[in-house]
C-alpha atoms as a PDB file:
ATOM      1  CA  UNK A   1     -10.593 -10.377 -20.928  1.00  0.00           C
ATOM      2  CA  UNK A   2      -7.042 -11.300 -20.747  1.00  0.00           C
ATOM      3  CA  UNK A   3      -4.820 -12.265 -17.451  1.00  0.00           C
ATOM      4  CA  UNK A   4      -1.355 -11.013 -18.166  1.00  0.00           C
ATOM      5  CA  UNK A   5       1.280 -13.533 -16.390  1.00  0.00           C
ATOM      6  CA  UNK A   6       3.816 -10.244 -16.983  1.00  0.00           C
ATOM      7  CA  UNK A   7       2.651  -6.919 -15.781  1.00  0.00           C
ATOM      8  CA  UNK A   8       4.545  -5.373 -18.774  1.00  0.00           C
ATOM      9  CA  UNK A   9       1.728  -4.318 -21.556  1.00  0.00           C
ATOM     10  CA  UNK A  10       2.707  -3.429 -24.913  1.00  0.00           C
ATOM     11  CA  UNK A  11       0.409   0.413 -25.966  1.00  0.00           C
ATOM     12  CA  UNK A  12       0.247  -1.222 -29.448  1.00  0.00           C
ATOM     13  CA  UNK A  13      -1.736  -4.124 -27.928  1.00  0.00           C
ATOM     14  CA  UNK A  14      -4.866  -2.161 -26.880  1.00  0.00           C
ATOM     15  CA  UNK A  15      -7.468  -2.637 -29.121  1.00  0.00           C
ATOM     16  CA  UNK A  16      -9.763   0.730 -29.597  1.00  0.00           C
ATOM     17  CA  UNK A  17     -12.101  -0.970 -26.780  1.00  0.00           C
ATOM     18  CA  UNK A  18      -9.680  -1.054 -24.345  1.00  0.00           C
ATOM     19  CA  UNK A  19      -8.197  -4.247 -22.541  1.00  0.00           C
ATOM     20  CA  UNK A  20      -9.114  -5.285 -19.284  1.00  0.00           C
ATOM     21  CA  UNK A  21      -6.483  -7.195 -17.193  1.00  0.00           C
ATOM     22  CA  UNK A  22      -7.344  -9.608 -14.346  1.00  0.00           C
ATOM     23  CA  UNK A  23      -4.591  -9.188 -11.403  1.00  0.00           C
ATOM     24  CA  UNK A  24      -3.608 -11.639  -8.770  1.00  0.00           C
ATOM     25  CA  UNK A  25      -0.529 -11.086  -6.932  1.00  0.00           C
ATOM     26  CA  UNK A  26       0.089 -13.945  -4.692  1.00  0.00           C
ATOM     27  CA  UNK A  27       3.470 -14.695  -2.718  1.00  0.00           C
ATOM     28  CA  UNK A  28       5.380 -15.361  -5.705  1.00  0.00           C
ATOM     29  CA  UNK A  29       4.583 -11.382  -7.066  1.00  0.00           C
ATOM     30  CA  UNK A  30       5.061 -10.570  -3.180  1.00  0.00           C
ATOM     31  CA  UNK A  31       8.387 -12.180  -2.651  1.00  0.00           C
ATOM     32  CA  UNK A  32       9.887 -10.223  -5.653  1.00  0.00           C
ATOM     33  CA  UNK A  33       8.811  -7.432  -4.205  1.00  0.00           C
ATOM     34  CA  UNK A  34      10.286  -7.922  -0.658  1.00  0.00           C
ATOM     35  CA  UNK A  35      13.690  -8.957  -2.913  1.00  0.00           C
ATOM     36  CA  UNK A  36      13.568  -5.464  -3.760  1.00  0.00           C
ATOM     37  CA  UNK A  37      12.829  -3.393  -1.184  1.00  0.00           C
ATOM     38  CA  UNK A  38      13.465  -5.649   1.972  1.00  0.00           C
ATOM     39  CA  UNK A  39      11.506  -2.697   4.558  1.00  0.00           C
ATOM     40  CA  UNK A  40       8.325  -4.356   3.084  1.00  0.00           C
ATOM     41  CA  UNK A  41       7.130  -7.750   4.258  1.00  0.00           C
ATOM     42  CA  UNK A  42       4.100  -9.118   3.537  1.00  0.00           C
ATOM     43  CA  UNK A  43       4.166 -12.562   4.641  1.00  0.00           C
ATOM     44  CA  UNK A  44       0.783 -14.209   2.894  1.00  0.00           C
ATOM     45  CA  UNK A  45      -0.489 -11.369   0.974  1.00  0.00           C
ATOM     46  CA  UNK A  46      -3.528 -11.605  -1.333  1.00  0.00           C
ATOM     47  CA  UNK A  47      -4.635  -8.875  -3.972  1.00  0.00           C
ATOM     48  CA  UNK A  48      -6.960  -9.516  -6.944  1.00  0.00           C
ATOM     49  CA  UNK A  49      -8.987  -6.889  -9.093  1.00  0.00           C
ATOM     50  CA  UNK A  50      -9.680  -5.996 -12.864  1.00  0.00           C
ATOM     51  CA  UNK A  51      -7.516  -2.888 -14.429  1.00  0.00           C
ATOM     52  CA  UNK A  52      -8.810  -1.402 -17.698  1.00  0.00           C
ATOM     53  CA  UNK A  53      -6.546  -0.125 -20.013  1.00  0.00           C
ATOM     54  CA  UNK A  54      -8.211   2.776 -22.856  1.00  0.00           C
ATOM     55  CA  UNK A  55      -6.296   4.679 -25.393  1.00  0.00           C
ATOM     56  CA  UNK A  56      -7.338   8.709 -25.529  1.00  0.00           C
ATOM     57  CA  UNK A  57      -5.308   9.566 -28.382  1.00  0.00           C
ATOM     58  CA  UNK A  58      -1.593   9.174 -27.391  1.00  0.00           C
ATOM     59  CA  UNK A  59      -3.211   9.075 -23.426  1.00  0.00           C
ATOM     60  CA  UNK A  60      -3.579   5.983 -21.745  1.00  0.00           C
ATOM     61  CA  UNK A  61      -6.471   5.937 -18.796  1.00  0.00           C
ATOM     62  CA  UNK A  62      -6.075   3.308 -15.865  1.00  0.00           C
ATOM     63  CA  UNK A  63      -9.179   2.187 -14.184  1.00  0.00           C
ATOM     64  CA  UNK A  64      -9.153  -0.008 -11.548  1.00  0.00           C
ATOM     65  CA  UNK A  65      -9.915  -2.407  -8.791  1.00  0.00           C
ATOM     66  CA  UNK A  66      -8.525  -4.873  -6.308  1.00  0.00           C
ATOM     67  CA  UNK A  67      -9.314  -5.893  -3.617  1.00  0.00           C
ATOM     68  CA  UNK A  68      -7.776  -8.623  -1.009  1.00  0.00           C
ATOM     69  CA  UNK A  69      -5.447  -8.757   2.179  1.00  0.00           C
ATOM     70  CA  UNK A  70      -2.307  -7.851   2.962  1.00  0.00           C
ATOM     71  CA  UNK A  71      -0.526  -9.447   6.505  1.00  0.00           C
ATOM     72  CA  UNK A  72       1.270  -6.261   8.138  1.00  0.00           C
ATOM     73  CA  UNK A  73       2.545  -5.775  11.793  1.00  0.00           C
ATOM     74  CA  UNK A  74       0.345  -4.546  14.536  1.00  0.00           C
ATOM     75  CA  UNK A  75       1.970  -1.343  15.733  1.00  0.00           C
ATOM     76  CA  UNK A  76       0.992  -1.799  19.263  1.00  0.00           C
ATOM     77  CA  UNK A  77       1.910  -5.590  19.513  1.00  0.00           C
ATOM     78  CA  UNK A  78       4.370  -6.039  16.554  1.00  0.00           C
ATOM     79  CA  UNK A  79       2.037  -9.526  15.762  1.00  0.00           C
ATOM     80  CA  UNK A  80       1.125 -10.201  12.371  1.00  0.00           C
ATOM     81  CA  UNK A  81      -1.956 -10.217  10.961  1.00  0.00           C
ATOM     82  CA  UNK A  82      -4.487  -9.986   7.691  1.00  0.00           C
ATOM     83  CA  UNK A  83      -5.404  -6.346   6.997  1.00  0.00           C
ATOM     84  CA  UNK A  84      -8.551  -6.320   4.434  1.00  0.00           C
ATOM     85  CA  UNK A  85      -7.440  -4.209   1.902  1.00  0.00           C
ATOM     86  CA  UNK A  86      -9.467  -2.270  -0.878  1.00  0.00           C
ATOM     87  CA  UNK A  87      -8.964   0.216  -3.591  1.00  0.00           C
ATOM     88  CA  UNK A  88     -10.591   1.908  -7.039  1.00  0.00           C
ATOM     89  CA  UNK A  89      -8.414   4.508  -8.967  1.00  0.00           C
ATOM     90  CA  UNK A  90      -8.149   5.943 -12.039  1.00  0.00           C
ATOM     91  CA  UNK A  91      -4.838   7.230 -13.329  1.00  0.00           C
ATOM     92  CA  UNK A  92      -4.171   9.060 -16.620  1.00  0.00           C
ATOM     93  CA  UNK A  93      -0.365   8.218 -18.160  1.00  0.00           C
ATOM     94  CA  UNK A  94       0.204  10.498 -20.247  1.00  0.00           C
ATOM     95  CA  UNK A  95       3.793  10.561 -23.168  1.00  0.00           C
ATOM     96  CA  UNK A  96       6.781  12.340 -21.939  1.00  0.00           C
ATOM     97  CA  UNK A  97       8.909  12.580 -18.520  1.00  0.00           C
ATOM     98  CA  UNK A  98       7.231  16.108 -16.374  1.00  0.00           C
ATOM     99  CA  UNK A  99       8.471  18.959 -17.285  1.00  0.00           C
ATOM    100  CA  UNK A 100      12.011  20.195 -15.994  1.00  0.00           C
ATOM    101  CA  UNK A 101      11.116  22.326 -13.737  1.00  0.00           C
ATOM    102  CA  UNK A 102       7.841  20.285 -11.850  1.00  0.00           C
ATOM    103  CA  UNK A 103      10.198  19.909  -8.796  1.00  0.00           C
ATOM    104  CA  UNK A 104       9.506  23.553  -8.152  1.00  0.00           C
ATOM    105  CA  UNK A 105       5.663  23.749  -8.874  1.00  0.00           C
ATOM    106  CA  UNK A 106       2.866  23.088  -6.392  1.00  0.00           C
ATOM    107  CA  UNK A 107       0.509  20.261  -7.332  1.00  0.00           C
ATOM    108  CA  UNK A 108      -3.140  20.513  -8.203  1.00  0.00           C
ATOM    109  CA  UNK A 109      -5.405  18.151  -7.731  1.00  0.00           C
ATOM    110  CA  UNK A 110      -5.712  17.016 -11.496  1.00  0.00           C
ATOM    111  CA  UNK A 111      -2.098  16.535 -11.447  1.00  0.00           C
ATOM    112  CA  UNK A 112      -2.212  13.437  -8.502  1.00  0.00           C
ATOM    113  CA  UNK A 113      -4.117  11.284 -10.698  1.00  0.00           C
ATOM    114  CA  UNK A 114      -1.927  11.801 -13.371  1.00  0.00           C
ATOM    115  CA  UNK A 115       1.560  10.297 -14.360  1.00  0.00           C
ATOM    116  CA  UNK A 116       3.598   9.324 -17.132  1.00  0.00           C
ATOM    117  CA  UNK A 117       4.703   6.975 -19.596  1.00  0.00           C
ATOM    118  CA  UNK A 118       7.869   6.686 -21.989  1.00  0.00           C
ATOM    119  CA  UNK A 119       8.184   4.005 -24.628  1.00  0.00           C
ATOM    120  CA  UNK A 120       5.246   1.695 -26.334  1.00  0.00           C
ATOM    121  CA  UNK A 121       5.818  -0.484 -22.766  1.00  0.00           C
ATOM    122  CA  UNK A 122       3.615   0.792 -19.550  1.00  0.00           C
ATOM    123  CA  UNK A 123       4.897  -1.154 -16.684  1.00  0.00           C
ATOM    124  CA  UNK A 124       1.680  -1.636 -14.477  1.00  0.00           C
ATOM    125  CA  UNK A 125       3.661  -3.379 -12.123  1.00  0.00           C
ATOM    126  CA  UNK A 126       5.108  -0.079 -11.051  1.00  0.00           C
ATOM    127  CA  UNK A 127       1.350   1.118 -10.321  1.00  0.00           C
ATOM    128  CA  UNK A 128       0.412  -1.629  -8.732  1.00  0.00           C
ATOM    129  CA  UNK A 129       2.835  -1.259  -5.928  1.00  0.00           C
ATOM    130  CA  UNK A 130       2.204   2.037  -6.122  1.00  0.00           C
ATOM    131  CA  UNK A 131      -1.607   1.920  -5.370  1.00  0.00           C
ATOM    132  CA  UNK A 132      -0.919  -0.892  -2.392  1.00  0.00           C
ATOM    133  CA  UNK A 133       1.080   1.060  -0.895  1.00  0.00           C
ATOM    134  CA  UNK A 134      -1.972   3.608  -0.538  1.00  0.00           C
ATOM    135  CA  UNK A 135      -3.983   0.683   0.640  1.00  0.00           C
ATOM    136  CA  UNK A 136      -2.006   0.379   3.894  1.00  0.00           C
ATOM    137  CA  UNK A 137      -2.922   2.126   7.152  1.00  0.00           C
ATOM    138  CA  UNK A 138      -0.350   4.405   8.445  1.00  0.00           C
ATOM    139  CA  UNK A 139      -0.615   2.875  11.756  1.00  0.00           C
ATOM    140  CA  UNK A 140      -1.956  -0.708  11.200  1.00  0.00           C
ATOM    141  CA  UNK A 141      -3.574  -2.410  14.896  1.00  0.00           C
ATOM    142  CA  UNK A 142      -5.264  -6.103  14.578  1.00  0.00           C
ATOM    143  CA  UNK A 143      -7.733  -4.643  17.060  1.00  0.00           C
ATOM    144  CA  UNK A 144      -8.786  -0.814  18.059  1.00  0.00           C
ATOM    145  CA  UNK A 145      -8.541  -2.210  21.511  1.00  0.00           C
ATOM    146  CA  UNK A 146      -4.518  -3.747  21.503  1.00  0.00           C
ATOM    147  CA  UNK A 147      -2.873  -3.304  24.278  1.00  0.00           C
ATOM    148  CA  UNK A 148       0.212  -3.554  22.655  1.00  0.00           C
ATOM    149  CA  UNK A 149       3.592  -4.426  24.636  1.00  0.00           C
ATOM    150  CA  UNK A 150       4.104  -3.673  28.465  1.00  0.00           C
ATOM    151  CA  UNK A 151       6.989  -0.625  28.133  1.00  0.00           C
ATOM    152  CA  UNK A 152       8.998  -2.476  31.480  1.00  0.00           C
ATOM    153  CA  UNK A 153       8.867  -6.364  30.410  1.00  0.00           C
ATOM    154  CA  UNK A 154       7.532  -6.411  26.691  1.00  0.00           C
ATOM    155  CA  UNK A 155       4.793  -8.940  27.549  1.00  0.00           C
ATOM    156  CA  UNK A 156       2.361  -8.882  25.338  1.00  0.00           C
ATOM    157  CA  UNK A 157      -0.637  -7.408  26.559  1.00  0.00           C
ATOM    158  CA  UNK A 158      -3.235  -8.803  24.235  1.00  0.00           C
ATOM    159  CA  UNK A 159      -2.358 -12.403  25.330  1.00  0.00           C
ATOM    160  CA  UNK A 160      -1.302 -11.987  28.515  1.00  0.00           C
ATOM    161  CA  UNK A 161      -1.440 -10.233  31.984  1.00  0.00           C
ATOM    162  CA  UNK A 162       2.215  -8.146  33.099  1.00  0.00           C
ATOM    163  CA  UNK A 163       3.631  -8.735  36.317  1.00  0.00           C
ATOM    164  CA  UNK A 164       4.991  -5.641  36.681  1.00  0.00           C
ATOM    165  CA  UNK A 165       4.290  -3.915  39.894  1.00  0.00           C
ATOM    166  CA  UNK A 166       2.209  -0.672  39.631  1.00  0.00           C
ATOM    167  CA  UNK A 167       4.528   1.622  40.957  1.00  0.00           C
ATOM    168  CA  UNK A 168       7.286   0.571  38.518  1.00  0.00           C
ATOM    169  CA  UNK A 169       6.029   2.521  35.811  1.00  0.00           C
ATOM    170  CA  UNK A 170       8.515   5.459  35.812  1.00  0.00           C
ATOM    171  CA  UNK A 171       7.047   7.925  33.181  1.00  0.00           C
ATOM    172  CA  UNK A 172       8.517  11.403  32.817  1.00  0.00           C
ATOM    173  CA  UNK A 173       4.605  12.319  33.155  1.00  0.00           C
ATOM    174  CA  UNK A 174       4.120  10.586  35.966  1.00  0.00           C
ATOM    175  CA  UNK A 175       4.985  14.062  38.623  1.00  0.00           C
ATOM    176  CA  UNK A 176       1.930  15.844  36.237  1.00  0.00           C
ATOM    177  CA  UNK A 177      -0.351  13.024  38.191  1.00  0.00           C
ATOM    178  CA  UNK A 178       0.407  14.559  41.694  1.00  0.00           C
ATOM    179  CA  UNK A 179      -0.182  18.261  40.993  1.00  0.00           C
ATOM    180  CA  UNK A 180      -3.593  19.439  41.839  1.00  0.00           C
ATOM    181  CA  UNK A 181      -6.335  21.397  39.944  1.00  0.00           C
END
């Protein structure tokens, strides 16, 4: 078992057993990434996992796991906090850009675990992000029961109480409350 500092493996390297990598992307791999594409902050993110790389002919299979946290923003309270985060996939690169005219053609279900490789280089790094980016909730909450932010004062309603009088609220829904049934 090998733990690749780079995330940048050469096809010729994979013995006929296959070649299992140990990940750990810590801040450093993390901050790179937020260089990048600044929309994305993870602030004290931890993955780790195993990937297994195996040669099928001029196919490459991807198996693998990680496994960690990521810190994300509540969406009710905008606070950060750790997000468990877990995965397993299996991807099959396979030589050669898709074909010309993929834009056009309707995806099977075969065809989502599938991707492809050019070169004698597979950057895993690209997967990697890929695959996190599947780990993270579409709406992440630090608790089902957040209150979020008071709409009138933005106190946080998790930590604290709003002084907002009742009758302040001034919702376009708020006439639907005085019709009758």
């Amino acid at each position: 078992m090998t733990t690749k500092k780079t995330l940048q493996i050469n096809l010729k390297t994979i013995p006929e057993t296959g070649l299992p990598v140990v990940i750990d992307l810590g801040q450093e791999w993390f901050a790179r990434w937020r260089e990048e594409d600044p929309g994305l902050d993870f602030a004290g993110a931890r993955i780790t996992g195993l990937v297994h790389l195996s040669k099928h002919g001029r196919d490459l299979l991807v198996r693998g796991n990680l496994s960690g946290h990521l810190e994300l923003a509540c969406s009710r309270c905008l606070e950060f906090f750790a997000a468990p985060a877990t995965i397993d996939f299996d991807l099959l690169l396979v030589p050669g850009p898709p074909t010309a005219g993929a834009a056009d053609e309707e995806l099977s279900l075969t065809d989502l675990d599938r991707d492809y490789y050019t070169g004698e280089i597979v950057d895993l790094e690209s997967l990697l992000r890929e695959q996190i980016i599947l780990m993270m909730p579409l709406k992440p909450l630090c608790d089902e029961t957040c209150k979020g932010l008071c709409p009138h004062c933005g106190a946080n309603l998790r930590r604290e109480t709003c002084t907002c009088p009742a009758d302040a609220i001034n919702s376009p829904f708020a006439l639907l409350a005085k019709l009758k049934i």
